[in-house]
Protein backbone atom coordinates (compact mmCIF):
# COMPACT_ATOMS: atom_id res chain seq x y z
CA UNK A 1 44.96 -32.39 50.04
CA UNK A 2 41.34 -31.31 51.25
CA UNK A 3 40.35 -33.18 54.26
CA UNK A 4 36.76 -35.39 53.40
CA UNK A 5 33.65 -33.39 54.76
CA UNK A 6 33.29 -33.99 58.50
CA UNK A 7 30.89 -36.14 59.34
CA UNK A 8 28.24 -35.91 62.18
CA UNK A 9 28.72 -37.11 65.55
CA UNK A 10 25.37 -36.47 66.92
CA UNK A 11 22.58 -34.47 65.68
CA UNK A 12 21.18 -32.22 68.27
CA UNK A 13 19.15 -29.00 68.61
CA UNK A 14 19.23 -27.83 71.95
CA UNK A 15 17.21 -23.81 71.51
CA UNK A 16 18.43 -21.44 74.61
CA UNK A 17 14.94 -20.24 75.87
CA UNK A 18 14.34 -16.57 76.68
CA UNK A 19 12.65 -15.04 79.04
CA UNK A 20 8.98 -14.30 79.75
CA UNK A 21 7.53 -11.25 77.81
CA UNK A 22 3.50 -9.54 78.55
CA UNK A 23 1.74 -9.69 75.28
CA UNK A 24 1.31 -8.27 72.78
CA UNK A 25 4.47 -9.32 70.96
CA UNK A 26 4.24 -8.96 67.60
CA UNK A 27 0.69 -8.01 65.64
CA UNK A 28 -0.18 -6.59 61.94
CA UNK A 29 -3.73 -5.04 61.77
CA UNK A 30 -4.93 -4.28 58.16
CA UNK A 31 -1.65 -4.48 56.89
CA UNK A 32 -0.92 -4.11 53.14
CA UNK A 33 2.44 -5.59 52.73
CA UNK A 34 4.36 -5.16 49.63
CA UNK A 35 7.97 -3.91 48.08
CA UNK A 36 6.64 -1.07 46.26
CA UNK A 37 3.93 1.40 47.38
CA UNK A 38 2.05 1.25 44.08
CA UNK A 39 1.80 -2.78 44.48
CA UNK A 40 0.89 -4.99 47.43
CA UNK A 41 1.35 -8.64 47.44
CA UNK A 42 -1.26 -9.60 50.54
CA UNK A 43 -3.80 -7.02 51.87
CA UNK A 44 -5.91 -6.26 54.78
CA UNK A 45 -3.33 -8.55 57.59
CA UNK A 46 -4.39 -9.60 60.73
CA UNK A 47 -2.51 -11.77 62.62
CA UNK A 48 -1.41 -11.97 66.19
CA UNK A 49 2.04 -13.87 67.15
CA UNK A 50 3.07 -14.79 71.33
CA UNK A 51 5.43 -17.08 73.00
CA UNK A 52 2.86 -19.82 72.78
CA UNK A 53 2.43 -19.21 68.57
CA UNK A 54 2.77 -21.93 66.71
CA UNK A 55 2.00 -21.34 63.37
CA UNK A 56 2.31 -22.56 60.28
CA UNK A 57 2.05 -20.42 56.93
CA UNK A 58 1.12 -22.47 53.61
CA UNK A 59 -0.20 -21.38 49.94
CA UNK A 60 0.86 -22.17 46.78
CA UNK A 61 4.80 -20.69 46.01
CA UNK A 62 4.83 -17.12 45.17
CA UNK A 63 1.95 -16.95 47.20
CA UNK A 64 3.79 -14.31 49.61
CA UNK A 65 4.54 -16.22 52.78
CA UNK A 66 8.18 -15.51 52.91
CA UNK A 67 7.08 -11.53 52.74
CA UNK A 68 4.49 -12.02 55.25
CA UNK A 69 7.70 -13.14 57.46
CA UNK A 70 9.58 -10.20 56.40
CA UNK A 71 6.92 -7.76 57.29
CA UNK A 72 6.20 -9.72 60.63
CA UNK A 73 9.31 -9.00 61.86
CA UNK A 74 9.69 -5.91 60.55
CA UNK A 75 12.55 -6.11 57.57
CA UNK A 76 10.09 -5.12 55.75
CA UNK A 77 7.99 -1.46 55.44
CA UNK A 78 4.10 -2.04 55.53
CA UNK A 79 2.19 -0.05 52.50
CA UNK A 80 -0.49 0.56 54.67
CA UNK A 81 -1.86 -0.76 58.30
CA UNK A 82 -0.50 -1.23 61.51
CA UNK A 83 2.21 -3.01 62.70
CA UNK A 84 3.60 -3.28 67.18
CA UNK A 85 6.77 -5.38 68.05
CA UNK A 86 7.45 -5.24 71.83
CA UNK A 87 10.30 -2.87 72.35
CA UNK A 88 11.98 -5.91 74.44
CA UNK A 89 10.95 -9.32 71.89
CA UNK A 90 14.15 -10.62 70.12
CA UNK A 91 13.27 -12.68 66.88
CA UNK A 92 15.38 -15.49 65.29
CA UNK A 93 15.14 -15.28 61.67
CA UNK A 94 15.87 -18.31 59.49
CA UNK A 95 15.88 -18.05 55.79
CA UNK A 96 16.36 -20.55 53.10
CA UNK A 97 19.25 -18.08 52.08
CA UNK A 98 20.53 -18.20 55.58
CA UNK A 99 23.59 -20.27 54.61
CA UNK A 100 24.43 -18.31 51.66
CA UNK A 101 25.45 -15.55 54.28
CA UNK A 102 28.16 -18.00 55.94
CA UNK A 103 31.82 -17.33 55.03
CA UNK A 104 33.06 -20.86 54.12
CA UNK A 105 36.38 -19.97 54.54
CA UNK A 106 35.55 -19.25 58.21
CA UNK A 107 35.29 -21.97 61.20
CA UNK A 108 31.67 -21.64 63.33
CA UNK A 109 33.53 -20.12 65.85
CA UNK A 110 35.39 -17.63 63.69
CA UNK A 111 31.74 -16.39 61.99
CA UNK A 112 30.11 -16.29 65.58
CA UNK A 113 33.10 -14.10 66.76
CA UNK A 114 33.16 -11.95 63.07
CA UNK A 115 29.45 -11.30 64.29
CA UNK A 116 29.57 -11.37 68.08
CA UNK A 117 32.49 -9.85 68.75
CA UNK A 118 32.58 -9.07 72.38
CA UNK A 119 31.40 -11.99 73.25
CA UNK A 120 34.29 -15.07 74.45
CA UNK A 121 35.16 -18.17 72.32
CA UNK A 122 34.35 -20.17 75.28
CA UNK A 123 30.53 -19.19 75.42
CA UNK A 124 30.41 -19.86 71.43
CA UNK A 125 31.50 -22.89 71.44
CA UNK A 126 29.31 -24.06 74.09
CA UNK A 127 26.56 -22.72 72.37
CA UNK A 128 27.58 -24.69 68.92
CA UNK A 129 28.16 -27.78 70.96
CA UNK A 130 23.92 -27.45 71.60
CA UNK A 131 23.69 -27.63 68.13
CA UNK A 132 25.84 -30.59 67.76
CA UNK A 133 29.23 -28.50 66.24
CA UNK A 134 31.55 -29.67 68.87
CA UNK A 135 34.98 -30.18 69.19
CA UNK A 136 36.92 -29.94 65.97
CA UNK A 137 33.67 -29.56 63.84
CA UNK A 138 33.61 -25.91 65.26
CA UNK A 139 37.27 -25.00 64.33
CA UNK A 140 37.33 -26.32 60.80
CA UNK A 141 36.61 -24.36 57.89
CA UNK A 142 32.90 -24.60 57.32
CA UNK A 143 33.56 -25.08 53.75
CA UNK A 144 34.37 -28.89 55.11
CA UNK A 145 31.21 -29.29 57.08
CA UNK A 146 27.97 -31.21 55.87
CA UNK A 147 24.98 -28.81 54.51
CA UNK A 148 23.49 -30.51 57.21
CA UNK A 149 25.90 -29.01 59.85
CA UNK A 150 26.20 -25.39 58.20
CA UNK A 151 22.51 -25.36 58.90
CA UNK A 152 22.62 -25.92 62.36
CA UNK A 153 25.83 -23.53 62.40
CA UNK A 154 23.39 -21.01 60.64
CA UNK A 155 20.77 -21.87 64.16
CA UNK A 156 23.05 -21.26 66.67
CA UNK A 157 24.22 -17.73 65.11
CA UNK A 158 20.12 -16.90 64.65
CA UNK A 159 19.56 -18.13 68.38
CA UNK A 160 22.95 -16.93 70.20
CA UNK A 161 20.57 -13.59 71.24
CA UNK A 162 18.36 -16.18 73.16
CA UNK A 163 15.33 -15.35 70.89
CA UNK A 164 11.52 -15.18 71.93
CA UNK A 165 10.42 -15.97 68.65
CA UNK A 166 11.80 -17.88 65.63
CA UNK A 167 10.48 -17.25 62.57
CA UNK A 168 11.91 -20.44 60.04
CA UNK A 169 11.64 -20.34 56.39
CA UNK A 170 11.99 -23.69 54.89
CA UNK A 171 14.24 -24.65 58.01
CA UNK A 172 14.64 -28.50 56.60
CA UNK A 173 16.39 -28.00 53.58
CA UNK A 174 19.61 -29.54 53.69
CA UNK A 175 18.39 -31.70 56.53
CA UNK A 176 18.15 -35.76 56.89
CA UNK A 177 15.61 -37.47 58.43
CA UNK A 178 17.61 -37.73 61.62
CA UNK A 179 18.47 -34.25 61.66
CA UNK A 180 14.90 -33.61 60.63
CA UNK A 181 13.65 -35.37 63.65
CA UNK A 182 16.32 -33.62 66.26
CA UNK A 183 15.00 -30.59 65.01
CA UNK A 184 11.67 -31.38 65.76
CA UNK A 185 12.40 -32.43 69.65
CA UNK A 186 14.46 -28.74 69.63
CA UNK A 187 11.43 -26.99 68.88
CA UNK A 188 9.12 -28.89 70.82
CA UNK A 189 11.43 -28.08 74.02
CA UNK A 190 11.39 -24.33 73.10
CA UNK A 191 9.54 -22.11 75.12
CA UNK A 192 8.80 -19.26 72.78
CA UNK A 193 6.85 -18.09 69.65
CA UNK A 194 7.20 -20.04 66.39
CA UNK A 195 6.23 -19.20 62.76
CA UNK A 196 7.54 -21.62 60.07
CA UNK A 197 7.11 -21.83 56.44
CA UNK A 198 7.54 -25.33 55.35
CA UNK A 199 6.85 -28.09 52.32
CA UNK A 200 7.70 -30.31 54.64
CA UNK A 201 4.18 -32.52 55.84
CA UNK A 202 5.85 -34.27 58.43
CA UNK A 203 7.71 -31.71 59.91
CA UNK A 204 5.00 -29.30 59.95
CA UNK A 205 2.39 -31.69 61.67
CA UNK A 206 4.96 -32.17 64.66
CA UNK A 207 5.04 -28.48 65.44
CA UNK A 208 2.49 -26.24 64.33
CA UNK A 209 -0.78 -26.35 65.82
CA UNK A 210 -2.92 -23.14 63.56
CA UNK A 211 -2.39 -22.86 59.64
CA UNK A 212 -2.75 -19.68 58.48
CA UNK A 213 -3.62 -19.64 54.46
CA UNK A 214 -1.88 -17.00 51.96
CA UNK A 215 -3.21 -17.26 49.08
CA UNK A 216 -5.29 -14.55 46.31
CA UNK A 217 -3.57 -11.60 48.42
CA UNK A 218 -5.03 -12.61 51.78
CA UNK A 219 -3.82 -14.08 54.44
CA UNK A 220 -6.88 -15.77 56.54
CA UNK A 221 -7.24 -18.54 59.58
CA UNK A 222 -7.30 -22.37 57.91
CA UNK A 223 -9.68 -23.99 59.78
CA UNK A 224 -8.44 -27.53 58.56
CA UNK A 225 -5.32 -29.66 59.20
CA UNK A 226 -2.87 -30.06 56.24
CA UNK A 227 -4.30 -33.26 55.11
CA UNK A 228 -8.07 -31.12 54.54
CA UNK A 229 -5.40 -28.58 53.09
CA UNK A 230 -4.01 -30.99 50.11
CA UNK A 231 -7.36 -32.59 49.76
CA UNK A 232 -8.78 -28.87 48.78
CA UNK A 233 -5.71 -28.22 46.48
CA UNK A 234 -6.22 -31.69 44.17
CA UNK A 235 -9.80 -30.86 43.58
């Protein structure tokens, strides 16, 4: 018989901060950014990311914010422009396909130690445990955790490399308020760089203190808060 989803403890985020880097850390200038040469979803990119960023991307879906994220961090070849990462910055990427990468059948520990294999079961499950998989949560099969808890599985594998920047792509899906909110004090304890791409009002407001605007190909500076940001999309 299949044992009942596990349920949740605690909800924590506790984000291992790295250490201090010189800037520049990550920049595009006049970037054209795009998955074929021929075609380029935002032109002319300028935008400038350190372990005090805290930005957050909006624009209508489609719009090209997860690329921009993709091309930030480099999984993705620029069409044109330039584009520096500091040969030292480690980024944390979180995707809203993230999970989908997880092999259920797996516990947390036995997917940290599939990809972290030289490292010792002791350090991994310490580092769960900050994430609030502790104890038996992080030997059972994840197919028997929460989406809730594969989430914060799927943060400690993105963070294990003590990341100076994390770059989050719709981070609360599968996320309650509570969780929501734990999140929220995690990131506001973190001492590095922070992009995020979020529906999420609330959660965005508690983090992010510049919006940058892609929309029409462009990615430029918003120089309102999110509320002067809805108030210009219902007109």
């Amino acid at each position: 018989m299949v044992a009942d989803v596990a349920s949740d403890p605690e909800v924590v985020f506790m984000f291992p901060n790295p250490e201090k880097l010189s800037p520049p850390l990550m920049r595009l200038d006049e970037a054209y950014i795009g998955y074929t040469d021929a075609s380029s979803v935002i032109k002319k990119v300028n935008i400038d990311v350190d372990l005090d960023t805290r930005i957050a991307l909006i624009g209508p879906n489609g719009a090209g914010k997860s690329t921009l994220v993709k091309a930030l961090c480099g999984e993705l070849e620029l069409n044109d422009g330039q584009r520096f990462i500091h040969n030292r910055l480690r980024i944390g990427l979180f995707t809203q396909h993230h999970m989908d990468l997880l092999d259920l059948k797996l516990s947390a520990v036995e997917q940290m130690r599939h990809e972290f294999p030289d490292e010792s079961v002791e350090g991994f499950r310490s580092h769960l445990g900050s994430f609030g998989i502790s104890n038996n949560l992080a030997l059972r099969p994840m197919y028997l955790l929460s989406g809730g808890q594969k989430s914060r599985v799927s943060f400690a594998m993105i963070t294990w490399e003590r990341p100076h920047i994390l770059m989050l792509d719709e981070p609360t899906n599968h996320l309650d308020f509570d969780a929501i909110n734990a999140l929220i004090m995690g990131l506001n304890n973190f001492e590095g760089g922070l992009i995020v791409v979020s529906h999420d009002e609330y959660f965005l407001n508690a983090l992010c203190d510049r919006l940058y605007l892609v929309q029409d190909e462009r990615v430029k500076a918003f120089p309102g808060d999110l509320n002067a940001y809805r108030k210009m999309v219902t007109k």
